[in-house]
N, C-alpha and C. Protein backbone atom coordinates (compact mmCIF):
# COMPACT_ATOMS: atom_id res chain seq x y z
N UNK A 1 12.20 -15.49 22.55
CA UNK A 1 11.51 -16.29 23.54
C UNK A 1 10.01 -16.29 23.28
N UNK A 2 9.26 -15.18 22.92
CA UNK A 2 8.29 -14.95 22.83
C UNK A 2 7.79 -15.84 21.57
N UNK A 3 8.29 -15.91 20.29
CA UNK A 3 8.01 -16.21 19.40
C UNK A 3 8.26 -17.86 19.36
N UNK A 4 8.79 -17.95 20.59
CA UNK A 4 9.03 -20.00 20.94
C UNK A 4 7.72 -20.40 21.68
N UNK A 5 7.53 -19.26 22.51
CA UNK A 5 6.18 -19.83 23.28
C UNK A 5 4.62 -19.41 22.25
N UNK A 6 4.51 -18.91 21.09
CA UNK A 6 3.87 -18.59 20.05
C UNK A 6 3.84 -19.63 19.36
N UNK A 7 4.64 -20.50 19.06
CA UNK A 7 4.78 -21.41 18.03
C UNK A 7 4.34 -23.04 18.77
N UNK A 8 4.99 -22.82 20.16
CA UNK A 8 4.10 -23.89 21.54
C UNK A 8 3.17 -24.26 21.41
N UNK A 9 2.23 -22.73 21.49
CA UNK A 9 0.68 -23.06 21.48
C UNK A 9 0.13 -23.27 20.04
N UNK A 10 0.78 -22.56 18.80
CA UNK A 10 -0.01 -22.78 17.75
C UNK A 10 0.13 -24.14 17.53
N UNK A 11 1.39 -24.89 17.82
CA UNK A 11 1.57 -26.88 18.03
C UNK A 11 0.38 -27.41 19.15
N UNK A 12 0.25 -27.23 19.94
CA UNK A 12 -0.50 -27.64 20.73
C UNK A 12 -2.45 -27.63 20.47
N UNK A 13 -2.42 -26.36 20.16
CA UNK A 13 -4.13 -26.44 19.34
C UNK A 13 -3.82 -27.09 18.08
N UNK A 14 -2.54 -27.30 17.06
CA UNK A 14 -2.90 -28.19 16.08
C UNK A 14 -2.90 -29.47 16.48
N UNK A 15 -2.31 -29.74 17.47
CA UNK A 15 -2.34 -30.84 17.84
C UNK A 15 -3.72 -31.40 18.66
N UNK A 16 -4.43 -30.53 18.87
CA UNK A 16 -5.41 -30.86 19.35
C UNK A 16 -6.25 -31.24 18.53
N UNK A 17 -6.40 -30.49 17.51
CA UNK A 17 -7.32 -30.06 16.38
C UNK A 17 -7.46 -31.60 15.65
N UNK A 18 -5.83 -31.98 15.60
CA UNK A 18 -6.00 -33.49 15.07
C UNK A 18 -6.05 -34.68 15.50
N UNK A 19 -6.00 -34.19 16.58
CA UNK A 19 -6.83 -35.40 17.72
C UNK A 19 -7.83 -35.16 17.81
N UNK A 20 -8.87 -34.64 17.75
CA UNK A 20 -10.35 -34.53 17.50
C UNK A 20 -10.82 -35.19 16.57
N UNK A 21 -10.27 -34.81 15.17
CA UNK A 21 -10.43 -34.87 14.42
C UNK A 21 -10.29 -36.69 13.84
N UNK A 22 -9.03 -37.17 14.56
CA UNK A 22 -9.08 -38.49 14.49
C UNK A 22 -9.65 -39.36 15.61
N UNK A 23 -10.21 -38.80 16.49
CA UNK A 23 -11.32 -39.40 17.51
C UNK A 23 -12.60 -39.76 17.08
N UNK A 24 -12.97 -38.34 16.21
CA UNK A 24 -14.25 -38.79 15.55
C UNK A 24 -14.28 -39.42 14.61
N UNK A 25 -13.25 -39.58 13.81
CA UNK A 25 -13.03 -40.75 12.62
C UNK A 25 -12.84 -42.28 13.29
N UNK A 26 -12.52 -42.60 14.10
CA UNK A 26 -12.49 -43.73 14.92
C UNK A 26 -13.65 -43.98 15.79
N UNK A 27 -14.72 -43.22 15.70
CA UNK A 27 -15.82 -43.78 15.84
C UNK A 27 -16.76 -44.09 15.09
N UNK A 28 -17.85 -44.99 15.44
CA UNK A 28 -18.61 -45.59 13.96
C UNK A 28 -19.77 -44.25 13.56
N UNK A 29 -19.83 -44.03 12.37
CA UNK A 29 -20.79 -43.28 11.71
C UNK A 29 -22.76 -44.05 11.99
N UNK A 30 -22.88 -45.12 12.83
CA UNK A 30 -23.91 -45.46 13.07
C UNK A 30 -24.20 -46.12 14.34
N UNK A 31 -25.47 -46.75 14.64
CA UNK A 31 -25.47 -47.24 15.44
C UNK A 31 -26.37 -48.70 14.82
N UNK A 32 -26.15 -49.90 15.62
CA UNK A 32 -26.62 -51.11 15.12
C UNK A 32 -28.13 -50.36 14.66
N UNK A 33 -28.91 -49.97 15.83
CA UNK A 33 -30.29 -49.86 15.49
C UNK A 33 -30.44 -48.89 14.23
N UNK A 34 -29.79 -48.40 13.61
CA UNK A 34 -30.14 -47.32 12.73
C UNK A 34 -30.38 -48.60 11.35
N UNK A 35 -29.82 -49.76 11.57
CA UNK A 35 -30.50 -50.62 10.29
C UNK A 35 -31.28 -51.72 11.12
N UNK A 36 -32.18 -51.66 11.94
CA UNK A 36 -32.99 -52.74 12.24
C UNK A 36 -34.15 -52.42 11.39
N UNK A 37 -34.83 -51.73 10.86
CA UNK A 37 -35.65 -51.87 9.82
C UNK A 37 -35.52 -52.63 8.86
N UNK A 38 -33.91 -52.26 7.74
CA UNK A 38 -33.38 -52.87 7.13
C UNK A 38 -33.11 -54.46 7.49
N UNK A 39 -33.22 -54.74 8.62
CA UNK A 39 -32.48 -56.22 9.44
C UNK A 39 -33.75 -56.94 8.98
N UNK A 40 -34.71 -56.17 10.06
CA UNK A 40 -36.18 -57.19 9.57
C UNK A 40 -36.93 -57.15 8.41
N UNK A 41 -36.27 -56.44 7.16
CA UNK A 41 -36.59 -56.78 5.98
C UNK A 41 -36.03 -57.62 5.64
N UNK A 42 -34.61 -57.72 5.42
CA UNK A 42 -33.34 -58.93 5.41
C UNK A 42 -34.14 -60.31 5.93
N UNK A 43 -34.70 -60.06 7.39
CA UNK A 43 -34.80 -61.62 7.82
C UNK A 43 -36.27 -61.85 6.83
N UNK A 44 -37.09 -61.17 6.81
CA UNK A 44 -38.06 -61.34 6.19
C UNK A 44 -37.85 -62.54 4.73
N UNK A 45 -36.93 -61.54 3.74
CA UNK A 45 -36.77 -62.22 2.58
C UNK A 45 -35.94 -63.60 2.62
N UNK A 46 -34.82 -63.76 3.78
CA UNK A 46 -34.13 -64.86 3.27
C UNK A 46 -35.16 -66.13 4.85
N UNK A 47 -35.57 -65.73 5.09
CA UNK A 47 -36.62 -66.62 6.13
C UNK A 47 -36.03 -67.15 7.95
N UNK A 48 -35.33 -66.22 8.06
CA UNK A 48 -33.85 -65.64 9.18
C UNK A 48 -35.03 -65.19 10.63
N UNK A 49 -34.96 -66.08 11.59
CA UNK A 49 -35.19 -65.95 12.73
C UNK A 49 -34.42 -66.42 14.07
N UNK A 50 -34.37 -65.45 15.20
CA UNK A 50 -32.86 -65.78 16.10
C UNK A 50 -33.64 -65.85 17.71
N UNK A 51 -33.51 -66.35 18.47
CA UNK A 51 -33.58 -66.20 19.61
C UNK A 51 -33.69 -64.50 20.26
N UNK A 52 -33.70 -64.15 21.63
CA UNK A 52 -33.91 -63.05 22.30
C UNK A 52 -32.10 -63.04 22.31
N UNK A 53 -31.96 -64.02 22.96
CA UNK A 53 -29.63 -63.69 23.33
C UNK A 53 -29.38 -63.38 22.10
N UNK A 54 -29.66 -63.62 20.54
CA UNK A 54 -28.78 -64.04 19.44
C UNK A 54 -29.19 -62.64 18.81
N UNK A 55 -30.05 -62.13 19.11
CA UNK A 55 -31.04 -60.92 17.77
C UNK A 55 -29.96 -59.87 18.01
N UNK A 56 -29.46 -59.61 18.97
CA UNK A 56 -28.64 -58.01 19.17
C UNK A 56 -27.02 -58.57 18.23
N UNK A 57 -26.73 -59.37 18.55
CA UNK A 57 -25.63 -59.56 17.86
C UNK A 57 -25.27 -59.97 16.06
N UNK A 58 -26.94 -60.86 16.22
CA UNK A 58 -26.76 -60.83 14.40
C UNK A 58 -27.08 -59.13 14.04
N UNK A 59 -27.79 -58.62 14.84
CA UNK A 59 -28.24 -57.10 13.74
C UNK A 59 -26.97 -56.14 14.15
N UNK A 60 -26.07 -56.50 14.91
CA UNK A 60 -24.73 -55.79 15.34
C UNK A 60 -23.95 -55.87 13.87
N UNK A 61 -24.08 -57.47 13.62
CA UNK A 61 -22.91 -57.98 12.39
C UNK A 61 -23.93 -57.37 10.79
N UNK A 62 -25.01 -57.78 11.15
CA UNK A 62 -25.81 -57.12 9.86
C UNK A 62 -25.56 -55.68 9.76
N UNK A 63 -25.06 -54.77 10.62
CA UNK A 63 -25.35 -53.62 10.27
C UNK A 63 -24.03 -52.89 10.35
N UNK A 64 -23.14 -53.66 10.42
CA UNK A 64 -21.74 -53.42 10.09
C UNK A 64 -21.32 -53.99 8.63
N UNK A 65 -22.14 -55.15 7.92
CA UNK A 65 -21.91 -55.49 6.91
C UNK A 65 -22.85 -54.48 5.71
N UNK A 66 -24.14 -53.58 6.33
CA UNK A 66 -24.47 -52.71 5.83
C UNK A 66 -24.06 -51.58 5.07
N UNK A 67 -23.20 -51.05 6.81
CA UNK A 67 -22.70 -49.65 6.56
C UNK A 67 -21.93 -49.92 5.41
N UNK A 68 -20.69 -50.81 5.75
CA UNK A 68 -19.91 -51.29 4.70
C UNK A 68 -19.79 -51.13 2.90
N UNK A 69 -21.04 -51.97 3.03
CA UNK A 69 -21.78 -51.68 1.53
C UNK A 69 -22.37 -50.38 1.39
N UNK A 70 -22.94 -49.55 1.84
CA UNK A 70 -23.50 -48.32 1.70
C UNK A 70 -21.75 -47.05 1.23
N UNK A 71 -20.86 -47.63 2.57
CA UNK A 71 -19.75 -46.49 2.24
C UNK A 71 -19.19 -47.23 0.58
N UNK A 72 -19.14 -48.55 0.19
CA UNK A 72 -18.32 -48.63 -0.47
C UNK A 72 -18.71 -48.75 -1.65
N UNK A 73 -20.51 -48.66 -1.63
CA UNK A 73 -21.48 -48.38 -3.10
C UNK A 73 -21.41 -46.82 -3.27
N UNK A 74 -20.82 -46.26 -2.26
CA UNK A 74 -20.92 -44.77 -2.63
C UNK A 74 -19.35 -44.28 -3.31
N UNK A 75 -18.42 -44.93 -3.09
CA UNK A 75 -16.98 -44.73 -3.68
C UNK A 75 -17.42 -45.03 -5.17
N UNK A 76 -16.48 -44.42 -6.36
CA UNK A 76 -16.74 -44.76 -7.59
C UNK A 76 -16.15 -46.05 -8.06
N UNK A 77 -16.11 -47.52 -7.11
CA UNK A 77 -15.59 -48.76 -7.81
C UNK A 77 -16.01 -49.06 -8.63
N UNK A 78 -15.37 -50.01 -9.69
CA UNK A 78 -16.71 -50.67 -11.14
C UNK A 78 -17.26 -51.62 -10.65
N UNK A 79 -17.53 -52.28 -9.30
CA UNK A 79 -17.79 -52.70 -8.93
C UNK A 79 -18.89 -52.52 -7.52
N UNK A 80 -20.08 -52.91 -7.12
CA UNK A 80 -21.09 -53.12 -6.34
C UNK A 80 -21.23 -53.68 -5.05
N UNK A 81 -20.99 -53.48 -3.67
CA UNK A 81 -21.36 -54.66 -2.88
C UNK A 81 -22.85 -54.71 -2.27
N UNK A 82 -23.47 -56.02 -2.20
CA UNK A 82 -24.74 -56.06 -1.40
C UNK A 82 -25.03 -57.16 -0.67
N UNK A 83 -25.89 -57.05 -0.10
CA UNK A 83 -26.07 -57.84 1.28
C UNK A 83 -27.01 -59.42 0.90
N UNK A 84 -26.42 -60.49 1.50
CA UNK A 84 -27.12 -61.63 0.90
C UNK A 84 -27.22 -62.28 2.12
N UNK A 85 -27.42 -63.89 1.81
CA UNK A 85 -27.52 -64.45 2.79
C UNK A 85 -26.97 -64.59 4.05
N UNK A 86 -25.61 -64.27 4.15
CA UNK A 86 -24.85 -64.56 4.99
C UNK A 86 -24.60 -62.99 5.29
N UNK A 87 -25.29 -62.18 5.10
CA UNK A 87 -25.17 -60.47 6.11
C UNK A 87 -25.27 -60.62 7.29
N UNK A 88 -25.63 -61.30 8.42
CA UNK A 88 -25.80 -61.49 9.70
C UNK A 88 -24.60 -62.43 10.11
N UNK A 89 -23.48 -62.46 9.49
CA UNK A 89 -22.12 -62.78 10.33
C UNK A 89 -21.31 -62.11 10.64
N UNK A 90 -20.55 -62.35 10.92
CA UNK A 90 -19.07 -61.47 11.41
C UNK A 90 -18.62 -62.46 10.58
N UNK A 91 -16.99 -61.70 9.95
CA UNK A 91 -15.92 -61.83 9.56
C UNK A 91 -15.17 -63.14 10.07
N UNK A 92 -15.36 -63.22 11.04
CA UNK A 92 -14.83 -64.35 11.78
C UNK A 92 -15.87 -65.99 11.42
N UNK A 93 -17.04 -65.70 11.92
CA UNK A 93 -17.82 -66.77 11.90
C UNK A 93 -17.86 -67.15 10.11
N UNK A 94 -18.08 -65.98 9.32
CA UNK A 94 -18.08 -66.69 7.54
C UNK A 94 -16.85 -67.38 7.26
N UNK A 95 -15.64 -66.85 7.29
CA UNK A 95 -14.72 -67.79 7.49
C UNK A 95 -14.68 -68.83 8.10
N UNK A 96 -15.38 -69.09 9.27
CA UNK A 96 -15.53 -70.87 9.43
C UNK A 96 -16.11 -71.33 9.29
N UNK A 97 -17.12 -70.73 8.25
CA UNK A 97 -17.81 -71.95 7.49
C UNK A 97 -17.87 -72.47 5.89
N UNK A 98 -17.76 -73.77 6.31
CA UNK A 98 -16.99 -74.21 4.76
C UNK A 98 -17.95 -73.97 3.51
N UNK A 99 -17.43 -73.76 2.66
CA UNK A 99 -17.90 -73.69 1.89
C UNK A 99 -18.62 -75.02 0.55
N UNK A 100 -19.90 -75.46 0.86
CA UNK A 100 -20.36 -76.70 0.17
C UNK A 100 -20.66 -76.71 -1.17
N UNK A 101 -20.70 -75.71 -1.88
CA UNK A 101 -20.72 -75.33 -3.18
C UNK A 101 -19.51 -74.84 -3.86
N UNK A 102 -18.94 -74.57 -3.06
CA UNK A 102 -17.57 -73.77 -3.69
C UNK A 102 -17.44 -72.73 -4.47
N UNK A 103 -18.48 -71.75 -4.66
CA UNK A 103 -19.09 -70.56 -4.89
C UNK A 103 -19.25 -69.32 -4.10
N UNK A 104 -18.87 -69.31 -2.94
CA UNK A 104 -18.72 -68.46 -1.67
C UNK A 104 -17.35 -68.13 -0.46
N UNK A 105 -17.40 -67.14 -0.68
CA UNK A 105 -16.16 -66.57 -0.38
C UNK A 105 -16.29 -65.26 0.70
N UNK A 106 -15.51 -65.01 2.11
CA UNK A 106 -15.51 -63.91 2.17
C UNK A 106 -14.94 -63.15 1.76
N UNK A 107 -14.62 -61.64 2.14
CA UNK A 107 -13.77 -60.85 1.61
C UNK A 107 -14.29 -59.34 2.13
N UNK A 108 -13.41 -58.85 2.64
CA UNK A 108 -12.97 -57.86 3.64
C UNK A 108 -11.93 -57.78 4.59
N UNK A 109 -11.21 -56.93 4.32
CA UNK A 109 -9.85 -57.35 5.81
C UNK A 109 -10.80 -56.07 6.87
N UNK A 110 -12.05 -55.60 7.16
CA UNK A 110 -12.15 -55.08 8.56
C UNK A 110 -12.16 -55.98 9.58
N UNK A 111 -13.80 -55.37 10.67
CA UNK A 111 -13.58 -56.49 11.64
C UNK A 111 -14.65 -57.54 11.08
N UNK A 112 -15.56 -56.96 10.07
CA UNK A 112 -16.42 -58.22 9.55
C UNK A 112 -16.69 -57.98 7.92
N UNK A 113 -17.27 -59.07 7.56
CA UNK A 113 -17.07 -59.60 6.26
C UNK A 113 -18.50 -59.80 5.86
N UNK A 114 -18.68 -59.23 4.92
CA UNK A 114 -20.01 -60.07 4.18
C UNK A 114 -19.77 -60.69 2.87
N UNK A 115 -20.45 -62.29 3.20
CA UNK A 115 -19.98 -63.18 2.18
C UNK A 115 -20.41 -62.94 0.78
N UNK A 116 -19.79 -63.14 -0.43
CA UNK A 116 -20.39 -62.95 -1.91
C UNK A 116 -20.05 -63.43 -2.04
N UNK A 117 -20.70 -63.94 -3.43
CA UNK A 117 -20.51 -65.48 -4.40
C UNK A 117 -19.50 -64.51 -4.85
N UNK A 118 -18.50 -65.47 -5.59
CA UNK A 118 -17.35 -65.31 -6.36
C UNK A 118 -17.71 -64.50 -8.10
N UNK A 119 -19.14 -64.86 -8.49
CA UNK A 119 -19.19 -64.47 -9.53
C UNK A 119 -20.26 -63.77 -9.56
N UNK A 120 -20.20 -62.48 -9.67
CA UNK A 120 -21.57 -61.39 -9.72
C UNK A 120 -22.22 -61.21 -10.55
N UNK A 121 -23.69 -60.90 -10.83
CA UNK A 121 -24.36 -60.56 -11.89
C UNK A 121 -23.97 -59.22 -12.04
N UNK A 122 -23.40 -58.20 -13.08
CA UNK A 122 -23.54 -56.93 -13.58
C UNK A 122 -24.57 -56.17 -12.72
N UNK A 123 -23.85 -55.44 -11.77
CA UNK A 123 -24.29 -54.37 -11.45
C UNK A 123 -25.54 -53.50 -12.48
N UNK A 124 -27.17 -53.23 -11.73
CA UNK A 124 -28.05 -52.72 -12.77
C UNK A 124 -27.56 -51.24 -12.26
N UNK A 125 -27.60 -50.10 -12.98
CA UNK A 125 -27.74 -48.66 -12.94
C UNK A 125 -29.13 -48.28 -12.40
């Protein structure tokens, strides 16, 4: 009996242990503002200005298309992602917009997408 209610609790703190553990993985590693520096460099270079309603939500989508690239330039792919014109969308909105060159594509299955041309210049070291 003893050794049933022993084995109870050692289930129960593991079970805890990994619910913690996947609580904090299900939350985001940032917060929008931790790239608004980065944002108003972004708008700077591509010439990107938004209203007072519109600014929290493009630097929401900019800085989810950030993190993105930051976690997935840090994995060893042979491949690079970085942030271009279209970093201030969501996943949703790049997909509805057509494409007039036929050179642009999203690609990401999260909740957002940052658009890249189809054909990359070689990653510099």
């Amino acid at each position: 009996m003893r050794r049933n209610v022993e084995a109870a609790v050692l289930c129960a703190v593991l079970c805890a242990v990994l619910c913690a553990v996947c609580a904090s993985a299900c939350v985001p590693a940032f917060q929008p503002e931790d790239f608004e520096l980065d944002f108003k460099q972004w708008m700077a270079e591509f010439g990107k200005s938004y209203a007072r309603s519109e600014y929290a939500q493009r630097l929401a989508a900019f800085a989810d298309n950030a993190y993105f690239a930051q976690i997935h330039n840090k994995m060893q792919y042979s491949w690079k992602v970085g942030l271009n014109e279209f970093a201030d969308l969501t996943r949703e909105v790049c997909r509805s917009k057509p494409s007039t060159s036929g050179n642009v594509t999203c690609n990401r299955s999260s909740v957002t997408s940052t658009c890249t041309p189809k054909t990359l210049p070689p990653a510099s070291s």
